[in-house]
PDB file of N, CA and C in Angstrom:
ATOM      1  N   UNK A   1      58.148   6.901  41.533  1.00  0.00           N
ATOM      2  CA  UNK A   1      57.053   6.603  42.449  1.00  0.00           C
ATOM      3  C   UNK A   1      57.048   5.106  42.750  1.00  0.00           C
ATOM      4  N   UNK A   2      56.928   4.794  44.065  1.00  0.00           N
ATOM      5  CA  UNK A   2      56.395   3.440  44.270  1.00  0.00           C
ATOM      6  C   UNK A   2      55.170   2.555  43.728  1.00  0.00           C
ATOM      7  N   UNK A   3      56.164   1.848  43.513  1.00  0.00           N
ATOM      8  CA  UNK A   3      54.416   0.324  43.391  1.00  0.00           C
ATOM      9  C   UNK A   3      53.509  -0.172  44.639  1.00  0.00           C
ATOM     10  N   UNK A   4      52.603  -0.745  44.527  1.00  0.00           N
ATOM     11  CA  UNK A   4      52.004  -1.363  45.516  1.00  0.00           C
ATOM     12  C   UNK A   4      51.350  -2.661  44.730  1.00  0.00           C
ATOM     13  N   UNK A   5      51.205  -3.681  45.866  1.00  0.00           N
ATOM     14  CA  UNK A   5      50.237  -4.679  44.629  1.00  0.00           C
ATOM     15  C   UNK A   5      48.632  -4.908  44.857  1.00  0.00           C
ATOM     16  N   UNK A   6      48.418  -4.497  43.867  1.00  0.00           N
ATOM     17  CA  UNK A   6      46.913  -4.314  44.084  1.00  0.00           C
ATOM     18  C   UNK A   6      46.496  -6.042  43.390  1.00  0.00           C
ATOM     19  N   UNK A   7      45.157  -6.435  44.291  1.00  0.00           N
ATOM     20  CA  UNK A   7      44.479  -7.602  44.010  1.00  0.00           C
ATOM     21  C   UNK A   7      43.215  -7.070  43.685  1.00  0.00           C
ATOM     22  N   UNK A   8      42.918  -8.022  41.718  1.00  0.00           N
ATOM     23  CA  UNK A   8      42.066  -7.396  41.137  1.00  0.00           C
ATOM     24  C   UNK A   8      40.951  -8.269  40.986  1.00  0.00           C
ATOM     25  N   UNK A   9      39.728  -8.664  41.186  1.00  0.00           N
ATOM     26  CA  UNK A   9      38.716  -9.803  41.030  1.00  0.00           C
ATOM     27  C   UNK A   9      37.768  -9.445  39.918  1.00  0.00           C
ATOM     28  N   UNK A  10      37.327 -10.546  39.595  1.00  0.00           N
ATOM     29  CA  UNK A  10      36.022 -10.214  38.497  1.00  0.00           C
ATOM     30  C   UNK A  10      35.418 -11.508  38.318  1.00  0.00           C
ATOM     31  N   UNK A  11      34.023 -11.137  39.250  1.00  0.00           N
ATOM     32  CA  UNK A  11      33.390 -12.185  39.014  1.00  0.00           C
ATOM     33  C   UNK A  11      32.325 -12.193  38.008  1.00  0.00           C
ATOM     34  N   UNK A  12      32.422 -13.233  36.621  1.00  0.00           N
ATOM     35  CA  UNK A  12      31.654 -13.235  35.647  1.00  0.00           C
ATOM     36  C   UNK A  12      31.342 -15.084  35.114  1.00  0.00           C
ATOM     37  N   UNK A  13      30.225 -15.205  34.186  1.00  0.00           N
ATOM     38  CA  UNK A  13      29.710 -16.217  33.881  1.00  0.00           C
ATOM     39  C   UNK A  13      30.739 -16.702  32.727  1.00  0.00           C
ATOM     40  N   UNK A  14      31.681 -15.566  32.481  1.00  0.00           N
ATOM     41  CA  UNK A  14      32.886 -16.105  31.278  1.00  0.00           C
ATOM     42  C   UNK A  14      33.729 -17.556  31.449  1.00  0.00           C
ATOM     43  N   UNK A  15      34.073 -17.588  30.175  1.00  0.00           N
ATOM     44  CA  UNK A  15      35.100 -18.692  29.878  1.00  0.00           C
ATOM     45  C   UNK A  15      36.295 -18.127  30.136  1.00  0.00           C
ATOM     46  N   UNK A  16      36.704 -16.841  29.862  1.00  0.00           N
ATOM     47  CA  UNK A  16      37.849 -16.536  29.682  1.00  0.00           C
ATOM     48  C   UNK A  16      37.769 -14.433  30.102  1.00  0.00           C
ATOM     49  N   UNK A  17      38.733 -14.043  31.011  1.00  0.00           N
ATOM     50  CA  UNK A  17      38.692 -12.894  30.997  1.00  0.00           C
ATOM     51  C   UNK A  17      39.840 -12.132  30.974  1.00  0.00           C
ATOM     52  N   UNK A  18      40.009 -10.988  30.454  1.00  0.00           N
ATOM     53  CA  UNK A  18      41.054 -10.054  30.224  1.00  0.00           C
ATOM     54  C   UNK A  18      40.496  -8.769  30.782  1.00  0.00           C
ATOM     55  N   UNK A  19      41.559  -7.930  30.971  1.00  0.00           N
ATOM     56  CA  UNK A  19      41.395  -6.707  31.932  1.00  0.00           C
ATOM     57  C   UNK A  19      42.305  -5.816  30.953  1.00  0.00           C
ATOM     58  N   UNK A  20      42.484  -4.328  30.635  1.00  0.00           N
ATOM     59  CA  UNK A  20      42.933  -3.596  29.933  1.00  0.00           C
ATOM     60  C   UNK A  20      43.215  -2.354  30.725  1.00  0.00           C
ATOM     61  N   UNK A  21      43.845  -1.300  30.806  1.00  0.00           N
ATOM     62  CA  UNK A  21      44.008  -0.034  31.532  1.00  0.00           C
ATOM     63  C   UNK A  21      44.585   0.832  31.468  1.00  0.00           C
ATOM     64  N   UNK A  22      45.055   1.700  32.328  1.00  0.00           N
ATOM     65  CA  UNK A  22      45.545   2.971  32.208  1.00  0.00           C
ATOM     66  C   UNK A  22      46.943   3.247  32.642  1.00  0.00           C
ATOM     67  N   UNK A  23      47.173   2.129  32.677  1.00  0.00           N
ATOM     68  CA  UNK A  23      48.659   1.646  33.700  1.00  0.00           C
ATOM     69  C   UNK A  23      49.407   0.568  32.743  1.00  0.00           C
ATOM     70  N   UNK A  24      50.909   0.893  32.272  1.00  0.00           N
ATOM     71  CA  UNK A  24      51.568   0.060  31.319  1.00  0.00           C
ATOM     72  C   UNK A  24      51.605  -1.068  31.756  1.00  0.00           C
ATOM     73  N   UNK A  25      51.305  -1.711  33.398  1.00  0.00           N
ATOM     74  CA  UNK A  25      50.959  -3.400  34.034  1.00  0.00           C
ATOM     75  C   UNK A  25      50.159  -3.613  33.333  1.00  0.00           C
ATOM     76  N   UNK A  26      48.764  -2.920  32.868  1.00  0.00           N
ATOM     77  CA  UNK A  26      47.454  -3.351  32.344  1.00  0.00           C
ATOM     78  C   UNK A  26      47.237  -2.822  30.907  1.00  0.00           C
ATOM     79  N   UNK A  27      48.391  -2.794  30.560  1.00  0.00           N
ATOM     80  CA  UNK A  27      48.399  -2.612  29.076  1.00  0.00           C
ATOM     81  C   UNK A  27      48.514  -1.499  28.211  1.00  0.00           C
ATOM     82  N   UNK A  28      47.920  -0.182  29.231  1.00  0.00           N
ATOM     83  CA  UNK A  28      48.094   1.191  28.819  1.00  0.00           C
ATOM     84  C   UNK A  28      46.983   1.641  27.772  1.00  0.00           C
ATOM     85  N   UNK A  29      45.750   0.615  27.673  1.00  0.00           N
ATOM     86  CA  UNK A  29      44.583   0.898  27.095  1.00  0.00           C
ATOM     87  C   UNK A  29      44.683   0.619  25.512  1.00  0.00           C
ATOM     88  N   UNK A  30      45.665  -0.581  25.642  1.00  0.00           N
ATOM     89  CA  UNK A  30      45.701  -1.438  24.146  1.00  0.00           C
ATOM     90  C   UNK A  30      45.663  -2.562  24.609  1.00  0.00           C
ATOM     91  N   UNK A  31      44.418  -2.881  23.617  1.00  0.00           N
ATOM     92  CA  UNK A  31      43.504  -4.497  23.949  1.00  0.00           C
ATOM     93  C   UNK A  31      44.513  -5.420  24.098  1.00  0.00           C
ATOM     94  N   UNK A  32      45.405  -5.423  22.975  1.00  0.00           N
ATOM     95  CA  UNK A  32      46.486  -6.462  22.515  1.00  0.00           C
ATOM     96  C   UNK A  32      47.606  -6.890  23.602  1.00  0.00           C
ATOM     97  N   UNK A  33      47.433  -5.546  24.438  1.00  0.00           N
ATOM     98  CA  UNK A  33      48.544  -5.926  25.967  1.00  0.00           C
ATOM     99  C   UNK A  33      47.750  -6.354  26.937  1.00  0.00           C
ATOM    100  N   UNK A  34      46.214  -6.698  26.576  1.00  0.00           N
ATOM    101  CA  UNK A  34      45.189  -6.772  28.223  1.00  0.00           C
ATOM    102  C   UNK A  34      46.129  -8.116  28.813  1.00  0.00           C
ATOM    103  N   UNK A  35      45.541  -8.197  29.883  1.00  0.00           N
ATOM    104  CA  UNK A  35      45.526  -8.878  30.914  1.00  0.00           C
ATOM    105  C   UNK A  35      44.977  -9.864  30.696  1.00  0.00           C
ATOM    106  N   UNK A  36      45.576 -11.255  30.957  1.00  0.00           N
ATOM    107  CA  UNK A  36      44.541 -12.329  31.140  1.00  0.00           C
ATOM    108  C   UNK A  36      44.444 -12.806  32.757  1.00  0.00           C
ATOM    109  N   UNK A  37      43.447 -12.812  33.130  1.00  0.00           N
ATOM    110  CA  UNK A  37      42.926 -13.451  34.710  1.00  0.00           C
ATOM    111  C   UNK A  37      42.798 -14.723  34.772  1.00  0.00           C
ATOM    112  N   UNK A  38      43.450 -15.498  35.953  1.00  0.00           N
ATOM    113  CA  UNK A  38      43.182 -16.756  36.214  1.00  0.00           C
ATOM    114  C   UNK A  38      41.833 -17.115  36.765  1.00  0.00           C
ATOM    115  N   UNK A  39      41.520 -17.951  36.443  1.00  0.00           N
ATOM    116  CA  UNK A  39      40.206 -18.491  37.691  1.00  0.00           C
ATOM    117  C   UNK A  39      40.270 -18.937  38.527  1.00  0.00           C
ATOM    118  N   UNK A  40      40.096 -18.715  40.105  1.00  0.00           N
ATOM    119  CA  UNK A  40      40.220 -19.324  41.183  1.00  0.00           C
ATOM    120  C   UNK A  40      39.037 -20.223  41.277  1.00  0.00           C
ATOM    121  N   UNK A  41      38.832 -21.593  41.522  1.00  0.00           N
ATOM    122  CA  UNK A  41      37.760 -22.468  41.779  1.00  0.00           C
ATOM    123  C   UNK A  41      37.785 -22.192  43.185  1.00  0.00           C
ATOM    124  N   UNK A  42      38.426 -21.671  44.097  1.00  0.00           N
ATOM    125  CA  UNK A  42      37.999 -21.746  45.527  1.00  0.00           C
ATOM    126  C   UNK A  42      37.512 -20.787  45.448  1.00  0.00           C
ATOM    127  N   UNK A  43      37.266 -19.471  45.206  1.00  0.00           N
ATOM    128  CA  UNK A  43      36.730 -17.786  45.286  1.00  0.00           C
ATOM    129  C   UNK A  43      35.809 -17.889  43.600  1.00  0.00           C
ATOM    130  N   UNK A  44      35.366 -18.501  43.408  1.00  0.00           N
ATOM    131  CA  UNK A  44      34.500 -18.320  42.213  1.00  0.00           C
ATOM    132  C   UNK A  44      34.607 -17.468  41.435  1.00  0.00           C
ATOM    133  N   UNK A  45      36.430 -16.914  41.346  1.00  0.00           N
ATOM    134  CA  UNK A  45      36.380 -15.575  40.559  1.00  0.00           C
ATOM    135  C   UNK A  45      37.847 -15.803  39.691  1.00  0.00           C
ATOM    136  N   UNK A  46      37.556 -14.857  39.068  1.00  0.00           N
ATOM    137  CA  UNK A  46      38.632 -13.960  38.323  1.00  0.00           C
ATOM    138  C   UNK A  46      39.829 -13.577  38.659  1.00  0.00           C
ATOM    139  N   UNK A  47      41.108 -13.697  38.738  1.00  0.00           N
ATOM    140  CA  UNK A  47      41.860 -12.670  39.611  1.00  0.00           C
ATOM    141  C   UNK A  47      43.194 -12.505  38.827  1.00  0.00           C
ATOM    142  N   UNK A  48      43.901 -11.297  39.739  1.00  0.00           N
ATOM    143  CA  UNK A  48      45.535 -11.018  38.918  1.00  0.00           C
ATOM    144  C   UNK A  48      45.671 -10.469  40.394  1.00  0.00           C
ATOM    145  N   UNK A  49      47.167 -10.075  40.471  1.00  0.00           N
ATOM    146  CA  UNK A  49      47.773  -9.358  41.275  1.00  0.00           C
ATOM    147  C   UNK A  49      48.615  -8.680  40.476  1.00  0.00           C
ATOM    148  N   UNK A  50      48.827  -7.249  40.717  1.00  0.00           N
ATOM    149  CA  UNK A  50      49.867  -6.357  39.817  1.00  0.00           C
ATOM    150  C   UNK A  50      50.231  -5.556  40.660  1.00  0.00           C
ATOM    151  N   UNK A  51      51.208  -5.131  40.461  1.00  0.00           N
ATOM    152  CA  UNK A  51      52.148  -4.174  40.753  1.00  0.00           C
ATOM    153  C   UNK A  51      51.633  -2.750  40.440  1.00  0.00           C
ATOM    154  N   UNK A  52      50.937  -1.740  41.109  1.00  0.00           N
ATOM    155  CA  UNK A  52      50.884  -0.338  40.293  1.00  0.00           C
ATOM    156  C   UNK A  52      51.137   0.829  41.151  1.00  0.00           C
ATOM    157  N   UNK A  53      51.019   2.051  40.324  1.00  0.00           N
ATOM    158  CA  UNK A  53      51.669   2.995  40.860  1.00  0.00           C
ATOM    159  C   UNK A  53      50.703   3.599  42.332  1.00  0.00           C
ATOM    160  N   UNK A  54      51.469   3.296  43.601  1.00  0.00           N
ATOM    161  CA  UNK A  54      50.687   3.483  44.718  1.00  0.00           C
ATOM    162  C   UNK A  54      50.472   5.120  45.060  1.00  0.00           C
ATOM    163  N   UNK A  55      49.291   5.267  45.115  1.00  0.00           N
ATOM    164  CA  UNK A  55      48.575   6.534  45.368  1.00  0.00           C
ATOM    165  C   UNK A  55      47.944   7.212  44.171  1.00  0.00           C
ATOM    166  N   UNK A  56      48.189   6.662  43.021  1.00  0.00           N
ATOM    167  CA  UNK A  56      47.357   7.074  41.816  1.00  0.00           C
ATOM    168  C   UNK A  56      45.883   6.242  40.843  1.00  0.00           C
ATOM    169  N   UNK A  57      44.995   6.911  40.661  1.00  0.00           N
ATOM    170  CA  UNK A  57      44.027   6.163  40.245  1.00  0.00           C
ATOM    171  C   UNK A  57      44.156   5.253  38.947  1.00  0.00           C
ATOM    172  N   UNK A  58      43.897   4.456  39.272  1.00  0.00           N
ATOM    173  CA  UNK A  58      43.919   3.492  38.144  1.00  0.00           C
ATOM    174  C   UNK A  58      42.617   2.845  37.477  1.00  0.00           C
ATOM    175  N   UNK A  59      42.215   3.176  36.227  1.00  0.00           N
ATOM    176  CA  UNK A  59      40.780   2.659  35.746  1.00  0.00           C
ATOM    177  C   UNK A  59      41.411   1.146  34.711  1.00  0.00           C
ATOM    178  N   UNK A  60      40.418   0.751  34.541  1.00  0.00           N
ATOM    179  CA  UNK A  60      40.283  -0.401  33.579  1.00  0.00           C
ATOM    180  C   UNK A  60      39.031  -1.010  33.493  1.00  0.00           C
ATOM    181  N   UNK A  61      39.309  -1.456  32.110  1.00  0.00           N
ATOM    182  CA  UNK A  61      37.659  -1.815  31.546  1.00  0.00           C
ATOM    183  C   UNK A  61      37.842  -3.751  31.720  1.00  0.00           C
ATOM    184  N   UNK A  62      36.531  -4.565  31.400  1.00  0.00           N
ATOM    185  CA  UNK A  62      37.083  -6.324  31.248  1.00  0.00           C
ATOM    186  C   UNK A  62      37.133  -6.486  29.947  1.00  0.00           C
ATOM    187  N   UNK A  63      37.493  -7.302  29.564  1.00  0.00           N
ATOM    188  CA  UNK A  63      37.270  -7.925  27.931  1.00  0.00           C
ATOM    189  C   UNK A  63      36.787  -9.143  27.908  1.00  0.00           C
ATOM    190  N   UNK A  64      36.665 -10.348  26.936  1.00  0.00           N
ATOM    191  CA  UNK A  64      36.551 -11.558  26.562  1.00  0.00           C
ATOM    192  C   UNK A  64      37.319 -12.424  26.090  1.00  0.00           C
ATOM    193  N   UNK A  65      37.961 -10.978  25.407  1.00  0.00           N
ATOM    194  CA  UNK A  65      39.378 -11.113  24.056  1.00  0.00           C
ATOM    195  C   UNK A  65      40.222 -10.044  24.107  1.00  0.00           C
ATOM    196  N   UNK A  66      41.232 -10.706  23.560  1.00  0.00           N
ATOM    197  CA  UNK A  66      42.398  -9.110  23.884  1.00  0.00           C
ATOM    198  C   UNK A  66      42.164  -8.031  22.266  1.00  0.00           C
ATOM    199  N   UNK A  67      40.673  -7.621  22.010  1.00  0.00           N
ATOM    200  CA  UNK A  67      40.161  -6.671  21.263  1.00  0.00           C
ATOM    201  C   UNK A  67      38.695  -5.854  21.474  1.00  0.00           C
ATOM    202  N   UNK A  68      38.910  -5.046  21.370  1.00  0.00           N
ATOM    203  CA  UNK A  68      37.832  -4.051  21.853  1.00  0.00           C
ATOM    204  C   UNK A  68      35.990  -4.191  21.567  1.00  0.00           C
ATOM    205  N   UNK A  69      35.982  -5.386  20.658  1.00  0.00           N
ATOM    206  CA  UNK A  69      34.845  -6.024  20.410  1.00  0.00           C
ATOM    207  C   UNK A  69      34.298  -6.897  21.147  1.00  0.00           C
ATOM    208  N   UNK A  70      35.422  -7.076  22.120  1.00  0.00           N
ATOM    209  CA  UNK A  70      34.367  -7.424  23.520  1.00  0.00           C
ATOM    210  C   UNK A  70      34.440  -7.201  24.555  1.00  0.00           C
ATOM    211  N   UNK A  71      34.217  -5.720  24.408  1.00  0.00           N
ATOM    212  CA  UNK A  71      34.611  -4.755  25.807  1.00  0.00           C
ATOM    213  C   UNK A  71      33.335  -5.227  26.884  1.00  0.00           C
ATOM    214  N   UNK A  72      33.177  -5.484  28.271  1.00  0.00           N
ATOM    215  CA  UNK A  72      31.898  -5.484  29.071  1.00  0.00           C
ATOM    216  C   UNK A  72      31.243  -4.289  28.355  1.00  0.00           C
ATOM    217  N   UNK A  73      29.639  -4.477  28.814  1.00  0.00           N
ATOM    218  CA  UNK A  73      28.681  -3.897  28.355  1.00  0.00           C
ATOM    219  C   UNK A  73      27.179  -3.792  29.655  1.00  0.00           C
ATOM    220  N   UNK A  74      26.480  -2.971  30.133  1.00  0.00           N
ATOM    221  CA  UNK A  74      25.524  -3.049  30.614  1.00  0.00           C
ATOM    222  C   UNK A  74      24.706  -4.191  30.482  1.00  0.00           C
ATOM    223  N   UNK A  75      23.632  -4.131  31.328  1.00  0.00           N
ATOM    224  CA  UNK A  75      22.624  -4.902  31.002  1.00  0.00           C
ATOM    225  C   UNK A  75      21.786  -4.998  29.947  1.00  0.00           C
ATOM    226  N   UNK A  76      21.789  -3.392  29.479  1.00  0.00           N
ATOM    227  CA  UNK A  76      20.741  -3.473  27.950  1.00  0.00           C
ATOM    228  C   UNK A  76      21.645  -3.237  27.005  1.00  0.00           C
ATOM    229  N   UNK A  77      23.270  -3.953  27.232  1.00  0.00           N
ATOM    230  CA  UNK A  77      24.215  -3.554  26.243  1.00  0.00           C
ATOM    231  C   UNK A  77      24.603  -2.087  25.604  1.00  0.00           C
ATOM    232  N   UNK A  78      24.641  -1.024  26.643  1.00  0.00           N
ATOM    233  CA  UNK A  78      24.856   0.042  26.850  1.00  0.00           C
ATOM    234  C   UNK A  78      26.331   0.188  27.592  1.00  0.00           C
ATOM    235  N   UNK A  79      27.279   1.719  27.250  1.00  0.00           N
ATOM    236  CA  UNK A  79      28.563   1.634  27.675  1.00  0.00           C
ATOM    237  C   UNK A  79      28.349   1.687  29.221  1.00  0.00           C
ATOM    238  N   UNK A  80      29.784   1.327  29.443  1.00  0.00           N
ATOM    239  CA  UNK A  80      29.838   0.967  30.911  1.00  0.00           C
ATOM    240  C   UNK A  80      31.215   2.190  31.444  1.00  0.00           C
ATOM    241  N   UNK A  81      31.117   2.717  32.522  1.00  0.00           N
ATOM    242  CA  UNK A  81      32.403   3.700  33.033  1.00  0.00           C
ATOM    243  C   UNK A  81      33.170   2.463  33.545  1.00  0.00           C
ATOM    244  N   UNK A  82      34.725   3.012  33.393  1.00  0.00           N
ATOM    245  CA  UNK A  82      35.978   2.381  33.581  1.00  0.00           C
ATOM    246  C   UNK A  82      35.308   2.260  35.091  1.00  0.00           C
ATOM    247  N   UNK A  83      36.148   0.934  35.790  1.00  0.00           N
ATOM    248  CA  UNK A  83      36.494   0.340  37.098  1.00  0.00           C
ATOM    249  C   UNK A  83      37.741   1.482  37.334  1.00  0.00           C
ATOM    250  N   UNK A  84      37.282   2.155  38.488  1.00  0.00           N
ATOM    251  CA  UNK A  84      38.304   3.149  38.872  1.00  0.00           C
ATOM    252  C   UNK A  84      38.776   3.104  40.271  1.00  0.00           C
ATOM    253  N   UNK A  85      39.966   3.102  40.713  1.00  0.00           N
ATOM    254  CA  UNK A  85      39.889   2.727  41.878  1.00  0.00           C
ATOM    255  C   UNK A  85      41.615   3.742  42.434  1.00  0.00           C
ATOM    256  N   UNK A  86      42.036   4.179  43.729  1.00  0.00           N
ATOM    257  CA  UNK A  86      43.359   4.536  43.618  1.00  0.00           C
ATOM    258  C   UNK A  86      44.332   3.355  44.452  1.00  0.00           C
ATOM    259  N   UNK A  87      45.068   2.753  43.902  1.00  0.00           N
ATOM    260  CA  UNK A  87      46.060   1.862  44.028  1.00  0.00           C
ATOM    261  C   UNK A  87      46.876   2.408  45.468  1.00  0.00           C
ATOM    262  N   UNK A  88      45.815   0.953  46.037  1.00  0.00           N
ATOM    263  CA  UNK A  88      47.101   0.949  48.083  1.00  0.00           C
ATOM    264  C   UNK A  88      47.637  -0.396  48.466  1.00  0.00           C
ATOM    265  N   UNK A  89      48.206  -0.234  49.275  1.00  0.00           N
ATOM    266  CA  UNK A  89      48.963  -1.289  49.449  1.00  0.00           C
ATOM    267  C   UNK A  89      48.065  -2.294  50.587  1.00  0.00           C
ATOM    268  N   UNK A  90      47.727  -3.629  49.783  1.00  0.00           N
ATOM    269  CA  UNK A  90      46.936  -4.527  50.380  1.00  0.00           C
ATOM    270  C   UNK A  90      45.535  -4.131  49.828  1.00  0.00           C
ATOM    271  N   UNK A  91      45.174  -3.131  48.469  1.00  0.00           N
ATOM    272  CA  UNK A  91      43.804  -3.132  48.386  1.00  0.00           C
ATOM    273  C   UNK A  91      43.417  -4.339  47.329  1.00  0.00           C
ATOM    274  N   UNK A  92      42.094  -4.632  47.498  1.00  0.00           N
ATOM    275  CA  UNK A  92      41.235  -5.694  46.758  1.00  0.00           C
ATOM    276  C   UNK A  92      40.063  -5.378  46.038  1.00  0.00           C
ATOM    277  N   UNK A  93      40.145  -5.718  45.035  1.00  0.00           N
ATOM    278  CA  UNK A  93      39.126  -4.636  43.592  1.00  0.00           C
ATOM    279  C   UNK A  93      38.677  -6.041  43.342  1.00  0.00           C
ATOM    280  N   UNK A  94      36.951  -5.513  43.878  1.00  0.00           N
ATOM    281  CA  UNK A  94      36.179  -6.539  43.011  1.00  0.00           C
ATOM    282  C   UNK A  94      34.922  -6.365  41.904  1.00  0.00           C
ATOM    283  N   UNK A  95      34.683  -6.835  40.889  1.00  0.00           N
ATOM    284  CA  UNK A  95      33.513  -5.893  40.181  1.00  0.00           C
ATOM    285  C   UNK A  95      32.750  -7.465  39.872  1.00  0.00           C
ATOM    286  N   UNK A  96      31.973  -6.939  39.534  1.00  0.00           N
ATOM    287  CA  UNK A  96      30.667  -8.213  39.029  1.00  0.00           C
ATOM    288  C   UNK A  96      30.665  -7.598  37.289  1.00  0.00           C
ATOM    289  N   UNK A  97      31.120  -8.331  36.464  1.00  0.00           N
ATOM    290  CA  UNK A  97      30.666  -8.341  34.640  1.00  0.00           C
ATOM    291  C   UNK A  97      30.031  -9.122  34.276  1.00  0.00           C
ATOM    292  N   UNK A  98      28.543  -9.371  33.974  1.00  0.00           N
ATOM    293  CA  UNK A  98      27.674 -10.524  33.173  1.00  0.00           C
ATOM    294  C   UNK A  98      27.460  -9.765  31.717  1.00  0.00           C
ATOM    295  N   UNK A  99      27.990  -9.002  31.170  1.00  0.00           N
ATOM    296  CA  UNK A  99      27.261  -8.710  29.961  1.00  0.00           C
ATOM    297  C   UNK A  99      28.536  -8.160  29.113  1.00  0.00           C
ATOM    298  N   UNK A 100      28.555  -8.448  27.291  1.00  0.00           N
ATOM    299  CA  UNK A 100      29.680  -8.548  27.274  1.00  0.00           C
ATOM    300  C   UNK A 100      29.485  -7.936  25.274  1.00  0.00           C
ATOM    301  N   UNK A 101      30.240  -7.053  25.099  1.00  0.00           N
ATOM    302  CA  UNK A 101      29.292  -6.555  23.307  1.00  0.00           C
ATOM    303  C   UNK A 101      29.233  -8.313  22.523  1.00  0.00           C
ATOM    304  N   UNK A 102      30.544  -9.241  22.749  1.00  0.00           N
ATOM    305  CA  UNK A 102      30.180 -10.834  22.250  1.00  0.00           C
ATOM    306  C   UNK A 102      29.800 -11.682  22.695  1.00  0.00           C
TER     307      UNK A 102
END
């Protein structure tokens, strides 16, 4: 199957963010392979570009750290559903994370 590159954003009040998923680009849902995101100072955000499999859904959760103790979290620190989205060519994934289990 083909790739496509999907552009991933996350805008949060963090120092530092990682992304984890369902896709061996994003680690395959082991903390230890997440993703780390750069910060853009011009777009006030988060970002990666990856390569994934085009036409299939792809979820992923944020982190803090590349371990599951600081997976995002709701507002009243309640679980949160995976960022799910299906991977096209030229799409742009943006989520808002302020809350975080650390």
């Amino acid at each position: 199957m083909a790739n496509t590159k999907v552009s991933i954003k996350v805008v949060s009040k963090a120092s530092k963010l990682y992304i984890v998923g369902s896709t061996k680009n994003l680690g395959e849902w082991d903390a230890k392979k997440a993703v780390e995101l750069e910060y853009c100072d011009k777009c006030g955000a988060f970002f990666t570009d990856k390569l994934l499999p085009a036409g299939e859904v792809v979820e992923f959760k944020v982190l803090t750290a590349k371990n599951w103790a600081n997976v995002e979290k709701g507002a009243f620190g309640e679980e949160v559903a995976n960022h799910s989205f299906v991977a096209t060519k030229g799409l742009e994934v943006v989520v808002e994370v302020n809350n975080f289990a650390k």
